[in-house]
PDB file of N, CA and C in Angstrom:
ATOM      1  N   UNK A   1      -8.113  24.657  67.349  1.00  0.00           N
ATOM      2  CA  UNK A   1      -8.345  25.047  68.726  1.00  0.00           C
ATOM      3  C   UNK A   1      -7.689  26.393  68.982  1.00  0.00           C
ATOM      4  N   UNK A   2      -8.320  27.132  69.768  1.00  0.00           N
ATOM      5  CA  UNK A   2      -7.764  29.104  70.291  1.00  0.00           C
ATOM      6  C   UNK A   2      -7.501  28.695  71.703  1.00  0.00           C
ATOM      7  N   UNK A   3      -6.102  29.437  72.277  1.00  0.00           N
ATOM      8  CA  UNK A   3      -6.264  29.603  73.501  1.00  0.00           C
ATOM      9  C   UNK A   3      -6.570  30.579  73.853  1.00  0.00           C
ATOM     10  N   UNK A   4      -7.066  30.935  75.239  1.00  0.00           N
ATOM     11  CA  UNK A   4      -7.467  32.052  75.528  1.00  0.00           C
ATOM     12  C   UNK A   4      -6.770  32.552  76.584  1.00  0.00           C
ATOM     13  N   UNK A   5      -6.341  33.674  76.757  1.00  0.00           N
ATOM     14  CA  UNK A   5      -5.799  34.244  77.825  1.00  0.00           C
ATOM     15  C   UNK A   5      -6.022  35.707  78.796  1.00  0.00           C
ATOM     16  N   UNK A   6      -5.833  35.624  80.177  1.00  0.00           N
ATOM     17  CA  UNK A   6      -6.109  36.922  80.480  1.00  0.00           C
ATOM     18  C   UNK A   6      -4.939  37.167  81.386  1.00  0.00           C
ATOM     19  N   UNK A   7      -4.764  38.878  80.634  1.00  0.00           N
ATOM     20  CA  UNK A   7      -3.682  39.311  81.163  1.00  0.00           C
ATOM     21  C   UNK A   7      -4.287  40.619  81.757  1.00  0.00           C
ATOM     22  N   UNK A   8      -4.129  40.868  83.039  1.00  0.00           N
ATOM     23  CA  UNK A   8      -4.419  42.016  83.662  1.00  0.00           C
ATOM     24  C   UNK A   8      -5.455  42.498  83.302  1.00  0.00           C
ATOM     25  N   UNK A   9      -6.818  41.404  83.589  1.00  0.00           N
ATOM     26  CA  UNK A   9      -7.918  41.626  83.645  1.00  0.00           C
ATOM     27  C   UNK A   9      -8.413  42.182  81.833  1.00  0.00           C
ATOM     28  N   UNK A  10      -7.452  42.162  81.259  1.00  0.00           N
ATOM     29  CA  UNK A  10      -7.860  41.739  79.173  1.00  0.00           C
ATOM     30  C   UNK A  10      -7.686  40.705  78.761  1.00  0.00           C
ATOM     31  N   UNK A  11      -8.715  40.335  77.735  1.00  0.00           N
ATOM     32  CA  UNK A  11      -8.628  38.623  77.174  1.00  0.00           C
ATOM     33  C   UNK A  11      -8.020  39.018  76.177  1.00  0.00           C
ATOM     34  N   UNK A  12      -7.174  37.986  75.853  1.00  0.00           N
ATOM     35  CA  UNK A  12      -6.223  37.436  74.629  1.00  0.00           C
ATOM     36  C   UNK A  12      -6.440  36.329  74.017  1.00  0.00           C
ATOM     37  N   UNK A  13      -6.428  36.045  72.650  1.00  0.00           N
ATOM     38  CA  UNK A  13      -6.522  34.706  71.905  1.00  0.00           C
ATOM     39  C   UNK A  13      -5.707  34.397  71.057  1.00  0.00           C
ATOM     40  N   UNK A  14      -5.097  33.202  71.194  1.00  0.00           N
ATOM     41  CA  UNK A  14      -4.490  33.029  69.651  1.00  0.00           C
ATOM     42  C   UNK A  14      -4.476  31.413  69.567  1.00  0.00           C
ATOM     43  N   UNK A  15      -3.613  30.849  67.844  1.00  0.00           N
ATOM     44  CA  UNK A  15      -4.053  29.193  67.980  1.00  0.00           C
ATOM     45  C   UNK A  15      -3.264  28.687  68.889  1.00  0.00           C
ATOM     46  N   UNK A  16      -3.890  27.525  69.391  1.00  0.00           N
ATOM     47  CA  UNK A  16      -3.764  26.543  70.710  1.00  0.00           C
ATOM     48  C   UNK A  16      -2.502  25.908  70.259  1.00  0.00           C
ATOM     49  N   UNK A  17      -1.948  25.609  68.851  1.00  0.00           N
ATOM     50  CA  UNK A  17      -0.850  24.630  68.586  1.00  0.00           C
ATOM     51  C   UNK A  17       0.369  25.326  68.428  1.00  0.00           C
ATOM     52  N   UNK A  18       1.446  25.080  68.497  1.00  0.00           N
ATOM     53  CA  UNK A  18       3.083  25.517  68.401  1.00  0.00           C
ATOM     54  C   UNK A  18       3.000  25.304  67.203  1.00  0.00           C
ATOM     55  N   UNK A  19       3.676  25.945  66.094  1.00  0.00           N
ATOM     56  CA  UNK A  19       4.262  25.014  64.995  1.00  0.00           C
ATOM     57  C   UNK A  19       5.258  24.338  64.951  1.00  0.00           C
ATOM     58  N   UNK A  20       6.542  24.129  66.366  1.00  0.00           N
ATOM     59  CA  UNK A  20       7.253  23.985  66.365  1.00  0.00           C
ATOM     60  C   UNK A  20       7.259  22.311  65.899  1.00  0.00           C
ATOM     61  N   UNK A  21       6.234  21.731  67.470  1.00  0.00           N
ATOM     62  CA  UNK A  21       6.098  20.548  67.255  1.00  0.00           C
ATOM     63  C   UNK A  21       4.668  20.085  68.092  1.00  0.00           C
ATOM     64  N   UNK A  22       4.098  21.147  67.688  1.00  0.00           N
ATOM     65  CA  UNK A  22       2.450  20.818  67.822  1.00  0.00           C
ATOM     66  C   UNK A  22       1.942  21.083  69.629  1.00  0.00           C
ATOM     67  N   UNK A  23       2.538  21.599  70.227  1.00  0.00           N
ATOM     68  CA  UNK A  23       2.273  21.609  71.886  1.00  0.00           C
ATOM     69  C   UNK A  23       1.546  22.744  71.633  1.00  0.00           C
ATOM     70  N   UNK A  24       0.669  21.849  72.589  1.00  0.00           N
ATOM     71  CA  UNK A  24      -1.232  23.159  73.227  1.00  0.00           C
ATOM     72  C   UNK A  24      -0.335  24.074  74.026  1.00  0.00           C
ATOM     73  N   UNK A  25      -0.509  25.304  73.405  1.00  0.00           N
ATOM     74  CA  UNK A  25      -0.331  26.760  74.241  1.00  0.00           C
ATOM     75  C   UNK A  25      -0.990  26.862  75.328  1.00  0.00           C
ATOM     76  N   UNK A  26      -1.897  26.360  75.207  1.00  0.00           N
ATOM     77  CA  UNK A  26      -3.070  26.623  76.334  1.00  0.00           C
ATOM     78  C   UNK A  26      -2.960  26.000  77.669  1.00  0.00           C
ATOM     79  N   UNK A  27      -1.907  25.250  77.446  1.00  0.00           N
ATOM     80  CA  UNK A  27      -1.466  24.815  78.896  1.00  0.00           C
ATOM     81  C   UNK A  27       0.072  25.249  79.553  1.00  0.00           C
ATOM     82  N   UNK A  28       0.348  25.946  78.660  1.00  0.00           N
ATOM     83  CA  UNK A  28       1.364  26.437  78.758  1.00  0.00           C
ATOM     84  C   UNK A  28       2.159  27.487  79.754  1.00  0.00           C
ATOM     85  N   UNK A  29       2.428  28.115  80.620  1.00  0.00           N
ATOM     86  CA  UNK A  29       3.284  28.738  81.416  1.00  0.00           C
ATOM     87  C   UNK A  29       2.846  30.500  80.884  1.00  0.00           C
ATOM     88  N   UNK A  30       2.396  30.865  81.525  1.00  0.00           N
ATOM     89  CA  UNK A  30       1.942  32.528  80.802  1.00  0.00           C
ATOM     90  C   UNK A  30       2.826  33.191  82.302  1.00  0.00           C
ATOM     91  N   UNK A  31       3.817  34.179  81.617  1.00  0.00           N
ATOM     92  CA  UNK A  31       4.519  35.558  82.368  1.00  0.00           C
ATOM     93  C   UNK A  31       4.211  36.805  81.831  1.00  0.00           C
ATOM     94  N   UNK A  32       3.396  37.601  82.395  1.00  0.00           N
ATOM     95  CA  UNK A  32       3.160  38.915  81.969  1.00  0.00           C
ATOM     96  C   UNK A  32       2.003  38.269  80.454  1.00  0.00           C
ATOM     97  N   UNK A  33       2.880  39.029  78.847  1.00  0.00           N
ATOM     98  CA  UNK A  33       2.275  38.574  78.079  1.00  0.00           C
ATOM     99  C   UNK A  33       2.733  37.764  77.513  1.00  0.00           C
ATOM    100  N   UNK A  34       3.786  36.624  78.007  1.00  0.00           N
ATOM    101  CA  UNK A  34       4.445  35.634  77.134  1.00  0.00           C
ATOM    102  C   UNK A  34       3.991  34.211  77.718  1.00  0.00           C
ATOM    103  N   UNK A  35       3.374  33.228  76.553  1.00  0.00           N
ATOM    104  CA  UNK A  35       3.640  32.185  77.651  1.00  0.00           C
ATOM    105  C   UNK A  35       4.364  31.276  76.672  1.00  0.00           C
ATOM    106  N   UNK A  36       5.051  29.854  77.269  1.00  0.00           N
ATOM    107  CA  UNK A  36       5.531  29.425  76.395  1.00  0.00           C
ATOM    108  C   UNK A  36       5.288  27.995  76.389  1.00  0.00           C
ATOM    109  N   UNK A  37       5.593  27.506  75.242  1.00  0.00           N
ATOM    110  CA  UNK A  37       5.254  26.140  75.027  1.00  0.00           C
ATOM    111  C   UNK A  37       5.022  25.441  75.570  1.00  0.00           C
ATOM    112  N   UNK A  38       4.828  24.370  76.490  1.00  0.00           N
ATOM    113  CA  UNK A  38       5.003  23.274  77.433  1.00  0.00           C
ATOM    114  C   UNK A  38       5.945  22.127  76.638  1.00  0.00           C
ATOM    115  N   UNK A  39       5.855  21.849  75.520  1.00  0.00           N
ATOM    116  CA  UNK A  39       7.240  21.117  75.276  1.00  0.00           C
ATOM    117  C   UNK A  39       8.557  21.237  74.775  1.00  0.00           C
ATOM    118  N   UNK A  40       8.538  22.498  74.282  1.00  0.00           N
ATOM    119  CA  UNK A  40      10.085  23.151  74.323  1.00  0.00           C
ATOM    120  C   UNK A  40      10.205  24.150  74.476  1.00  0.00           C
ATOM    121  N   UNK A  41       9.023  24.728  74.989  1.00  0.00           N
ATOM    122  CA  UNK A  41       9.448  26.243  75.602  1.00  0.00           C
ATOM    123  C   UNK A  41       9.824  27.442  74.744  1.00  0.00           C
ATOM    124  N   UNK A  42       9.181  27.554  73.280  1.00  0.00           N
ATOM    125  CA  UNK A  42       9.174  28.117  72.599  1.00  0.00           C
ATOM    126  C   UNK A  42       8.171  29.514  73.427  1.00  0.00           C
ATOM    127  N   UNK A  43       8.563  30.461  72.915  1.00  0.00           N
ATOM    128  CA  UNK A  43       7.610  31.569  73.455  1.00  0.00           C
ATOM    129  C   UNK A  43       6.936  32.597  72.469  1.00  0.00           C
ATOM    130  N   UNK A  44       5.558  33.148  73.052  1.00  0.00           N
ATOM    131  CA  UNK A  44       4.992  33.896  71.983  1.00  0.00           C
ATOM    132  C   UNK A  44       4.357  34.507  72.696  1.00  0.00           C
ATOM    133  N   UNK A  45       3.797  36.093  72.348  1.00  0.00           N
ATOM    134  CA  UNK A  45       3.314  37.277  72.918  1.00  0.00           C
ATOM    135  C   UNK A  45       1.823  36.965  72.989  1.00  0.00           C
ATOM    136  N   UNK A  46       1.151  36.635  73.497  1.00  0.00           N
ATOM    137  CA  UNK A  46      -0.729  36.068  73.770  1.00  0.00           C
ATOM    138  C   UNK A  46      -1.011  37.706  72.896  1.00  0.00           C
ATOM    139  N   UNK A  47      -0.879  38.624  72.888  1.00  0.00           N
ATOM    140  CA  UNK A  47      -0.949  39.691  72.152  1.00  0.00           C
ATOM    141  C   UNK A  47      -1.022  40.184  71.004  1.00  0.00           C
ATOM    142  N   UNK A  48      -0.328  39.362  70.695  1.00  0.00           N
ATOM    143  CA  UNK A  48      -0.279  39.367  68.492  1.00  0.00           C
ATOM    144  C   UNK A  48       0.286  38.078  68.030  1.00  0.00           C
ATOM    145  N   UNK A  49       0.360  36.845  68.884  1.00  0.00           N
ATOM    146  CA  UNK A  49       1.074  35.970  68.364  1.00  0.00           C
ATOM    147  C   UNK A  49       2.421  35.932  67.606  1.00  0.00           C
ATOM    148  N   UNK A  50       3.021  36.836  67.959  1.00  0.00           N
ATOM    149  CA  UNK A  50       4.490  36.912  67.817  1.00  0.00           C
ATOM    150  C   UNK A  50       5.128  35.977  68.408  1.00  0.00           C
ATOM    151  N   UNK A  51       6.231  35.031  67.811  1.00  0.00           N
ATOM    152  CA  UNK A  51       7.317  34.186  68.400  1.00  0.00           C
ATOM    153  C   UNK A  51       8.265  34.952  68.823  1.00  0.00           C
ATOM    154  N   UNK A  52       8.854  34.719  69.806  1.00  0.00           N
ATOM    155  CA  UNK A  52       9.914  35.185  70.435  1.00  0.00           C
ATOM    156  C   UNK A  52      11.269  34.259  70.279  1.00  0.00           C
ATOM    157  N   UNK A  53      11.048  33.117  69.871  1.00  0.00           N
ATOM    158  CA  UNK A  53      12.275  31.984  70.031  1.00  0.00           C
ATOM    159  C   UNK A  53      12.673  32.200  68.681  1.00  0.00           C
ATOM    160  N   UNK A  54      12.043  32.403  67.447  1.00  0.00           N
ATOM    161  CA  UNK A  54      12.017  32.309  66.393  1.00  0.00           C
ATOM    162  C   UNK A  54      11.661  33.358  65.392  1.00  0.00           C
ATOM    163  N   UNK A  55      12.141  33.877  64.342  1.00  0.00           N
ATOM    164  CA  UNK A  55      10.950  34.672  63.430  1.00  0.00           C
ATOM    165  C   UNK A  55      10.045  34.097  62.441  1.00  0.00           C
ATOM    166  N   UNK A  56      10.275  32.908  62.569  1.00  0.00           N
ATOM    167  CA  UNK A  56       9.526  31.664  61.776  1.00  0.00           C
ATOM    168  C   UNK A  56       8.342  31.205  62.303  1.00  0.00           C
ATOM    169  N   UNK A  57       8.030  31.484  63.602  1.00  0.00           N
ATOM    170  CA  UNK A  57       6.902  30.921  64.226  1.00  0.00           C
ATOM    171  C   UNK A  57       5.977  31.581  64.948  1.00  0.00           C
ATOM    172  N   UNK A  58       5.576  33.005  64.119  1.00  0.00           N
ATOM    173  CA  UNK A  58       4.472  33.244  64.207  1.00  0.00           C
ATOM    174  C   UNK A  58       2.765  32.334  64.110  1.00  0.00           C
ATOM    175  N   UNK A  59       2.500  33.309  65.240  1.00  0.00           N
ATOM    176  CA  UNK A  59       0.813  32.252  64.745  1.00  0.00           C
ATOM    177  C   UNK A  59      -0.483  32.964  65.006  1.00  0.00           C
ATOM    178  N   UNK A  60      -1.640  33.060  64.381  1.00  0.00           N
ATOM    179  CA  UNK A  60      -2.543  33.772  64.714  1.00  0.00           C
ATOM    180  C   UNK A  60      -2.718  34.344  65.783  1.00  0.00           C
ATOM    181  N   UNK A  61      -3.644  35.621  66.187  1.00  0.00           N
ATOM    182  CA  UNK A  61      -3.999  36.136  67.347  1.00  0.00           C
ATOM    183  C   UNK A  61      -5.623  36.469  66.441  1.00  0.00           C
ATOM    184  N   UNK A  62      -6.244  36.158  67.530  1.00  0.00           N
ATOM    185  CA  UNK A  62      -7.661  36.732  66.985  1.00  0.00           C
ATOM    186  C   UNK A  62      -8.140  37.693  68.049  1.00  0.00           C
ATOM    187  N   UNK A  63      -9.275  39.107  67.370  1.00  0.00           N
ATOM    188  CA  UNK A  63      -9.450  39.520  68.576  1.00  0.00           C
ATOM    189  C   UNK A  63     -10.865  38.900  69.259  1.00  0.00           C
ATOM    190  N   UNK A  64     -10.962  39.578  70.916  1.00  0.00           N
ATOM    191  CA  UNK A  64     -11.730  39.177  71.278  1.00  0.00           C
ATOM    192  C   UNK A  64     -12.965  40.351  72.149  1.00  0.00           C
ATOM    193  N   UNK A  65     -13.985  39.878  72.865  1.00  0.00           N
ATOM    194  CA  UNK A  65     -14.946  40.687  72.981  1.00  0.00           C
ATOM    195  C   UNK A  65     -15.507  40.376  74.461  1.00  0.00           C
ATOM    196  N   UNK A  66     -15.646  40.733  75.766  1.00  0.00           N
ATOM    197  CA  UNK A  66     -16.605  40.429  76.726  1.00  0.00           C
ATOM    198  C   UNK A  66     -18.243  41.145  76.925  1.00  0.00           C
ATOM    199  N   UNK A  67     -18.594  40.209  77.067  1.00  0.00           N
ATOM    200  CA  UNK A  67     -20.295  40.327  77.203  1.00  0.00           C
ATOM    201  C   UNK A  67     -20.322  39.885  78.049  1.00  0.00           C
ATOM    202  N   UNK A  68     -20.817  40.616  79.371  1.00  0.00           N
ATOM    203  CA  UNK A  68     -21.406  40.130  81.049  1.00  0.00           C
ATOM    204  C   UNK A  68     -20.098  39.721  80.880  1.00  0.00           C
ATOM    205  N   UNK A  69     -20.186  38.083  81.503  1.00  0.00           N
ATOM    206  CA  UNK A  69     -19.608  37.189  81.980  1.00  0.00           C
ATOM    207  C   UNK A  69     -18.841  36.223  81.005  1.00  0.00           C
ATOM    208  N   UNK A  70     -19.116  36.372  79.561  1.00  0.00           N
ATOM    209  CA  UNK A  70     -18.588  35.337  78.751  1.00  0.00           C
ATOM    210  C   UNK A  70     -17.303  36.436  77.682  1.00  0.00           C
ATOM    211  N   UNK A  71     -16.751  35.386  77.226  1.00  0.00           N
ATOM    212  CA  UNK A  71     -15.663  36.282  76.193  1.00  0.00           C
ATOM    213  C   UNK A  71     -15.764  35.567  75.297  1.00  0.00           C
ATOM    214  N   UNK A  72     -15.782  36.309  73.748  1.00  0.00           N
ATOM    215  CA  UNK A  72     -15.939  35.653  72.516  1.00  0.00           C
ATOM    216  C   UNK A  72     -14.564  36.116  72.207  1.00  0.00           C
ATOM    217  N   UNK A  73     -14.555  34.764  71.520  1.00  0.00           N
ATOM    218  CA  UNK A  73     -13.201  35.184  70.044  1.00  0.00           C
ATOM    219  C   UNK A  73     -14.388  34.940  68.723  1.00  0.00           C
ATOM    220  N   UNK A  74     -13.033  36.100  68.441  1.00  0.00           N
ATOM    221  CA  UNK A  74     -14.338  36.867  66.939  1.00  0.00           C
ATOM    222  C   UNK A  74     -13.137  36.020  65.807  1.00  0.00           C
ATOM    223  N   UNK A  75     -13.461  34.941  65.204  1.00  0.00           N
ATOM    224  CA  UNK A  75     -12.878  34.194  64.252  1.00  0.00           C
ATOM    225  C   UNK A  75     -13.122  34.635  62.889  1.00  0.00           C
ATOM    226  N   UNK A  76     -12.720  35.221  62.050  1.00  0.00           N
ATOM    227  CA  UNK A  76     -12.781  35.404  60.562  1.00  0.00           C
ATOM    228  C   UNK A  76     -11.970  34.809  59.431  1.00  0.00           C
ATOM    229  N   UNK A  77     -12.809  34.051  58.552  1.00  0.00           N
ATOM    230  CA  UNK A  77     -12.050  33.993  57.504  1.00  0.00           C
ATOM    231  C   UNK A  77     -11.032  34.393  56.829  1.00  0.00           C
TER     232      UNK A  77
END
């Protein structure tokens, strides 16, 4: 699963799970470009998937694309 995010009218994506202990990002608390975990509040940049709590817990960022009204994440192998 990708969450998706928009920050000041730009979409952001990265994966939906923590590695910490598996909590959906995607419901998570977004400030500026950080949002953080919902179960321990781990934090990461919606921007490049950088961890902030950790240097261990990086996690994908994919980029993304708007057309009209819809936004793709462009997923690659």
């Amino acid at each position: 699963m990708i969450a998706v995010f928009n920050v000041d009218g730009m979409f952001y994506a990265i994966d939906n799970e923590c590695p910490h202990s598996g909590g959906p990002l995607g419901e998570g608390s977004l400030n500026g470009r950080m949002v953080s975990c919902p179960w321990h509040l781990w934090r990461y940049d919606v921007t490049s998937g950088e961890c902030h709590t950790t240097p261990f817990g990086h996690i994908r960022s994919y980029p993304t694309q708007v057309s009209g009204d819809e936004v793709w994440v462009i997923v690659q192998r």
